[in-house]
Protein backbone atom coordinates (compact mmCIF):
# COMPACT_ATOMS: atom_id res chain seq x y z
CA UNK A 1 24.68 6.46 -0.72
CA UNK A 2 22.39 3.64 -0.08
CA UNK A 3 20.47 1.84 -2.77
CA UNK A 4 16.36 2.67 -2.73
CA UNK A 5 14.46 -0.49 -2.24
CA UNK A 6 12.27 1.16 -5.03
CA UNK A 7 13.25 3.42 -7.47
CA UNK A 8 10.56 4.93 -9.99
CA UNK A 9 12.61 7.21 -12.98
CA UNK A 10 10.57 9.66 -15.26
CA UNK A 11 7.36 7.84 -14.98
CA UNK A 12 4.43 8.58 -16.94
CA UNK A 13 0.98 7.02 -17.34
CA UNK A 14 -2.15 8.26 -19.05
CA UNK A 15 -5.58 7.15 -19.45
CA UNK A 16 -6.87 7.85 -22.50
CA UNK A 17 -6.02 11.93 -23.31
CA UNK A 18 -5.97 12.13 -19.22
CA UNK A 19 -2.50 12.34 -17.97
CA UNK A 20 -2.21 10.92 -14.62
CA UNK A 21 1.42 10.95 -14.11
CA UNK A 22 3.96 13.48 -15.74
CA UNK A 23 8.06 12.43 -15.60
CA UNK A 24 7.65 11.35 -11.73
CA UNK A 25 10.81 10.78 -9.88
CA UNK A 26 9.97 8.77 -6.72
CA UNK A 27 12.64 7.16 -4.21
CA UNK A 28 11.56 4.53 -1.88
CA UNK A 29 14.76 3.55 0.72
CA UNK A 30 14.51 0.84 3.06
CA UNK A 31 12.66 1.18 6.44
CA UNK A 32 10.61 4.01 4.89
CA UNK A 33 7.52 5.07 6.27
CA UNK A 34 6.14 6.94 3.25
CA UNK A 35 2.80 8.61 2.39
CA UNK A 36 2.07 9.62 -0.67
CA UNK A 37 -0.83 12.24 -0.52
CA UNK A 38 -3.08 14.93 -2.26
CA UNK A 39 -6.49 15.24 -4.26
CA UNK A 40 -8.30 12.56 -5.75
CA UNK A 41 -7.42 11.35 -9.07
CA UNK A 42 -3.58 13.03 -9.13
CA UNK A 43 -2.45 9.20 -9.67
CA UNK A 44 -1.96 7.83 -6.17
CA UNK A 45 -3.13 4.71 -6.12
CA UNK A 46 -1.89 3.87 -10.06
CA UNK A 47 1.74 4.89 -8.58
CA UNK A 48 0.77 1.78 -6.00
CA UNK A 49 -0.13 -0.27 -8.82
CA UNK A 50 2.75 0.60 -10.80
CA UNK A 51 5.21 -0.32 -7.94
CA UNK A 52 2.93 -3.60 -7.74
CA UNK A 53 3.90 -4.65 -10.52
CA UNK A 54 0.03 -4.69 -11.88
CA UNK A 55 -0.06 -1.74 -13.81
CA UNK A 56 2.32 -0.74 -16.91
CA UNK A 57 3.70 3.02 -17.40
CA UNK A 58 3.82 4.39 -20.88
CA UNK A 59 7.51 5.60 -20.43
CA UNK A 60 10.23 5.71 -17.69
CA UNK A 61 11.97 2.90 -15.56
CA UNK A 62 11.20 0.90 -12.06
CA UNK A 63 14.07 -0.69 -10.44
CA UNK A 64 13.47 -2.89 -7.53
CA UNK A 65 16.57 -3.33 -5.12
CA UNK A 66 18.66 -1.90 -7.91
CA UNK A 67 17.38 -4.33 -10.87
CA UNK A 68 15.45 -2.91 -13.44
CA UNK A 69 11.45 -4.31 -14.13
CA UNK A 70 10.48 -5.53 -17.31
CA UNK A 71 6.89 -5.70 -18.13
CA UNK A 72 4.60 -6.80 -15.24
CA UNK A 73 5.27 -9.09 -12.22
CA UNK A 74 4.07 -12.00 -14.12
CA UNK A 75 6.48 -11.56 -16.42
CA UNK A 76 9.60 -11.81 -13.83
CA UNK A 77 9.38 -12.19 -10.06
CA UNK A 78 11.34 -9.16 -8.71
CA UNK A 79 14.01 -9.56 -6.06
CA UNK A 80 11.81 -8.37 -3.31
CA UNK A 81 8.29 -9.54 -2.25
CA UNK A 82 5.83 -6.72 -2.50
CA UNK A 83 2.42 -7.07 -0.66
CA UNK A 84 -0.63 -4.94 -1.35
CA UNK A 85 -3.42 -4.30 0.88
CA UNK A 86 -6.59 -2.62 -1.37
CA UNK A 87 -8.79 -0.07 -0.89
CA UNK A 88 -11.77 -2.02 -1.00
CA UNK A 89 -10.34 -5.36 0.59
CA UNK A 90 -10.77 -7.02 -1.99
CA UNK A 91 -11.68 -10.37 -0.74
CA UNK A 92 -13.55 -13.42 -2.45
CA UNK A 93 -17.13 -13.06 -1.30
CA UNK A 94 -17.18 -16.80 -2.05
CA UNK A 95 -14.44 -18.08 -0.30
CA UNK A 96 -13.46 -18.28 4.00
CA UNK A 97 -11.77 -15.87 5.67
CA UNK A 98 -9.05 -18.99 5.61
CA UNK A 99 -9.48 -19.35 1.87
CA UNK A 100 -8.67 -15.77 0.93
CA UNK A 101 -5.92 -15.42 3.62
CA UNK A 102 -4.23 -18.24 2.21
CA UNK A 103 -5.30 -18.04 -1.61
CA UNK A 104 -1.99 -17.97 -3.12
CA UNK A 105 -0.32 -21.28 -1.31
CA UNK A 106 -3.59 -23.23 -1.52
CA UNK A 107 -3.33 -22.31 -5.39
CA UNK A 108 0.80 -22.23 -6.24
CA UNK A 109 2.57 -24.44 -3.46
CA UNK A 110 2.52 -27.88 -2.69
CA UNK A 111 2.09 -27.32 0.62
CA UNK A 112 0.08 -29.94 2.18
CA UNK A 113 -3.74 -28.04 3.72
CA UNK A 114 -2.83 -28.35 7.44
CA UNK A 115 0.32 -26.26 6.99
CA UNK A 116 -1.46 -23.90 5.13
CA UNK A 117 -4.18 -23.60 7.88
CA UNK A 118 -1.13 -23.32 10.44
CA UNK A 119 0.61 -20.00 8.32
CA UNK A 120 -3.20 -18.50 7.72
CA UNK A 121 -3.59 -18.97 11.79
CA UNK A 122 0.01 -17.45 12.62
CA UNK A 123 -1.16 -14.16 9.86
CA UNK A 124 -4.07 -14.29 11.24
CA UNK A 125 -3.22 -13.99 15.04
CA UNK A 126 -0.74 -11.05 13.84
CA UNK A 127 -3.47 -9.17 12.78
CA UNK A 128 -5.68 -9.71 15.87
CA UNK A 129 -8.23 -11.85 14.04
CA UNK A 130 -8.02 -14.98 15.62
CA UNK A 131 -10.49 -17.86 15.58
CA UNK A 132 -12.46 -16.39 12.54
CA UNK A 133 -10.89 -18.25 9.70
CA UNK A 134 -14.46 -20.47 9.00
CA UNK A 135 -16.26 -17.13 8.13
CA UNK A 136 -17.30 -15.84 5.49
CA UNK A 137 -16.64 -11.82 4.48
CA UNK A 138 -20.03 -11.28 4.23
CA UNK A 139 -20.01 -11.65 8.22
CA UNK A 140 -17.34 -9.03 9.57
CA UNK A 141 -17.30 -5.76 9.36
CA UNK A 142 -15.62 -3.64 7.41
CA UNK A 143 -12.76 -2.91 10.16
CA UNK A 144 -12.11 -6.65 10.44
CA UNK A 145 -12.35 -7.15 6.24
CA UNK A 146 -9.77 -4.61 6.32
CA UNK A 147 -7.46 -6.68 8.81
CA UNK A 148 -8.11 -9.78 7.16
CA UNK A 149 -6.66 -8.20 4.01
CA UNK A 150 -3.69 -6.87 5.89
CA UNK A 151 -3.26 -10.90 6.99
CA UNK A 152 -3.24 -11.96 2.98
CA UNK A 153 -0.53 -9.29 2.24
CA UNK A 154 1.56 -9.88 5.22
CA UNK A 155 1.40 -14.17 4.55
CA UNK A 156 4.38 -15.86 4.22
CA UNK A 157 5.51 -19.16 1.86
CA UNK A 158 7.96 -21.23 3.33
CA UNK A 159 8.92 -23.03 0.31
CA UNK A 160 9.89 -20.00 -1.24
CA UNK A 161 11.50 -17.16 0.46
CA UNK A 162 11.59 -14.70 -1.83
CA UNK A 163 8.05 -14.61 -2.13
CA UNK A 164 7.47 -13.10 1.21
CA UNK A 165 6.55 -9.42 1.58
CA UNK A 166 9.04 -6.99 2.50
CA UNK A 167 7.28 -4.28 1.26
CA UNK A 168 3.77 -3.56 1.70
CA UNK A 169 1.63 -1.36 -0.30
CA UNK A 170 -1.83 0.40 1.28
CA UNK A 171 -4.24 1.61 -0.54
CA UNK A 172 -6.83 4.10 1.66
CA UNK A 173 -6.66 1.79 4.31
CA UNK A 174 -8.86 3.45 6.94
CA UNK A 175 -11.48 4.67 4.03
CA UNK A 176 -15.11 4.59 5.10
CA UNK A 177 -14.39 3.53 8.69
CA UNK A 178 -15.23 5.29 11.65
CA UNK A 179 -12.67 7.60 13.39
CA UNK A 180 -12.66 4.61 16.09
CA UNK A 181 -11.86 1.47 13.92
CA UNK A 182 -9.46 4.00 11.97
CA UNK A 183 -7.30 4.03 14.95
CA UNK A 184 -7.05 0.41 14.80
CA UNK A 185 -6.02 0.25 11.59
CA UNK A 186 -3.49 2.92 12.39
CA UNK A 187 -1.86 1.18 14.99
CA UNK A 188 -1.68 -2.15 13.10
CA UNK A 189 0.25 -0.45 10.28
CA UNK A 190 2.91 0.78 12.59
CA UNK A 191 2.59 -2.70 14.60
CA UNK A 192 3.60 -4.78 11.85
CA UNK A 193 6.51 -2.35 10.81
CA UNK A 194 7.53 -2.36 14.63
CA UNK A 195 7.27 -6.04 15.10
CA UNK A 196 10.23 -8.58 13.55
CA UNK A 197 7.69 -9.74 10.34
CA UNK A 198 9.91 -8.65 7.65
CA UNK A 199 7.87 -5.69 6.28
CA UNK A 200 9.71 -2.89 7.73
CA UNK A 201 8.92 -0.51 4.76
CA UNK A 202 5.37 0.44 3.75
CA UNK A 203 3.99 3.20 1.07
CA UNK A 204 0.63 4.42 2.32
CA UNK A 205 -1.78 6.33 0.12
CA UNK A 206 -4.71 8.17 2.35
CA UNK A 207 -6.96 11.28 1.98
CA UNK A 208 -7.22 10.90 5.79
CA UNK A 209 -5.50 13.61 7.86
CA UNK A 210 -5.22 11.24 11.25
CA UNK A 211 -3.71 8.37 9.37
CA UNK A 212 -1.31 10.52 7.59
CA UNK A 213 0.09 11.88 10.82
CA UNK A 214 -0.07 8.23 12.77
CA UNK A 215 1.54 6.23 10.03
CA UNK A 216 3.96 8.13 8.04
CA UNK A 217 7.35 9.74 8.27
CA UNK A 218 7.99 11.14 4.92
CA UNK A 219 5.35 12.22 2.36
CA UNK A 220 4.95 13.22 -0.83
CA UNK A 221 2.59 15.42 -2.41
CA UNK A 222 1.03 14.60 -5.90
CA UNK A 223 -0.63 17.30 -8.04
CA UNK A 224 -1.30 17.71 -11.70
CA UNK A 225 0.85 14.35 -12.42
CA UNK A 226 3.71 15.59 -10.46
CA UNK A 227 5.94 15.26 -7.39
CA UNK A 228 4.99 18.79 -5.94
CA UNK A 229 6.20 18.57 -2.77
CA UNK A 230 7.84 16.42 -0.19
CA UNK A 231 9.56 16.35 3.39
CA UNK A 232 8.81 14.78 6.69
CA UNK A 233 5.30 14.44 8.28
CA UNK A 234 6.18 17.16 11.02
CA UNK A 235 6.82 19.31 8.32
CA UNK A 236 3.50 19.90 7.02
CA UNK A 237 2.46 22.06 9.48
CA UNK A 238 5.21 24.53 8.92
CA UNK A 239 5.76 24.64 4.68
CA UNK A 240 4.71 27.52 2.67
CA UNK A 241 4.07 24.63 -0.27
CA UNK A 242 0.58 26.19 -0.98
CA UNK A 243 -0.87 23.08 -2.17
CA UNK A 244 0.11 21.56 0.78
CA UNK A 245 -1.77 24.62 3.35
CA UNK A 246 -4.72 24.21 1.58
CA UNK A 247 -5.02 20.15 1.04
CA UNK A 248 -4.70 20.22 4.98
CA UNK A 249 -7.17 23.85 5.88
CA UNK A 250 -9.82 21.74 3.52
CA UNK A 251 -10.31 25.26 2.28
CA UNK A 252 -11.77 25.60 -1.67
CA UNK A 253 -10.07 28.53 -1.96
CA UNK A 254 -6.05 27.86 -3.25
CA UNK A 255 -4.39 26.17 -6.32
CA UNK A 256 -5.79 23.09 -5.70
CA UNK A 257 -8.70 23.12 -8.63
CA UNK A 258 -12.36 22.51 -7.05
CA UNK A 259 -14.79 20.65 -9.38
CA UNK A 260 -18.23 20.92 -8.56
């Protein structure tokens, strides 16, 4: 059998007396398309963060490429380069469009400013965002903030290798945009897993029915801190899993628990 990429074992995080995740299992193998799906607040995006690196779990093991994590990715660099694009962008209101793509090697590499420029343009172009590198976030929209934080995940550092995504994490990436500029970002997410740019695997977390159909192959289902269900994308028309009917029929009538 071959080795997952990323391997989560008995996993649990709480907040407080809230449990958000309860002994969760989760296999990520290489070239995965995965989406990992369900209500809000059953733990999706703190299962991103916990693969980031960012957030800790109170028990349980994460292996990347077979090697077990201790602590948080500033305490070790793991054998892998994991990308993240958030929900919310995330950029520096303060800084260029050039600034934030390239934060990282204008603040950890000796690279000299020109060749930092020249990797911003070539993530840049990737992304379809060409030419806009003097601007300031405050002056796109939120379609092209959105692509200008797939450009920061997706950059690359020369110097060191290792460092360069293989693995790319999206948080709600098509939240709060139209059904139009959704479709863009849908089609960007497979076009960079297409394309030769090293990030062949991706974990996508999305409430949003169209993006879970255009940009995954396998999903998971999270409810109540669990793994409740999973199988491929074309299957979710077709299981009994009645979480799963009603998540997708939108109806407030099922297991799922309704508040409000």
């Amino acid at each position: 059998m071959t080795q997952p990429l990323i391997e989560l074992k008995g996993v649990s995080k709480s907040f407080g007396s809230n449990i958000i995740l309860d002994d969760v299992d989760l296999s990520i193998a290489k070239g995965d398309a995965l989406g990992i799906i369900g209500p809000s607040g059953t733990g999706k995006s703190t299962i991103l963060r916990i693969i980031a690196g960012l957030e800790p779990v109170d028990a349980g093991e994460i292996y990347i490429q077979g090697q077990k994590r201790s602590g948080l990715i500033e305490d070790a660099k793991d054998p892998i380069g994991i990308g993240m694009v958030f929900q919310q962008a995330a950029l520096f209101d303060s800084l260029t469009v050039e600034e934030n793509v390239g934060f990282l090697l204008y603040q950890h590499s000796k690279m000299r400013p020109k060749r930092i420029r020249e990797l911003v343009n070539q993530s840049l172009d990737m992304v379809g965002m060409s030419g806009v590198g003097k601007l300031y976030p405050s002056e796109l929209s939120g379609g092209m903030r959105k692509r200008v934080s797939f450009a920061r995940a997706i950059m690359t550092n020369p110097e060191n290798p290792q460092d360069n995504p293989e693995v790319l994490l999206y948080d709600e990436p098509t939240a709060g945009l139209d059904p139009i500029a959704s479709t863009v970002i849908e089609d960007l997410v497979r076009h960079l897993r297409s394309e030769d740019y090293g990030c062949s695997t991706y974990v996508m977390v999305t409430h949003q029915d169209s993006t879970i159909r255009r940009t995954t192959d396998r999903v998971v289902f999270l409810y109540g801190g669990k793994v409740q269900w999973q199988g491929d994308v074309s299957e979710i028309d077709t299981t009994d899993n009645p979480l799963v009917q009603q998540f997708f029929s939108a109806s407030t009538t099922g297991p799922i628990h309704v508040v409000g």
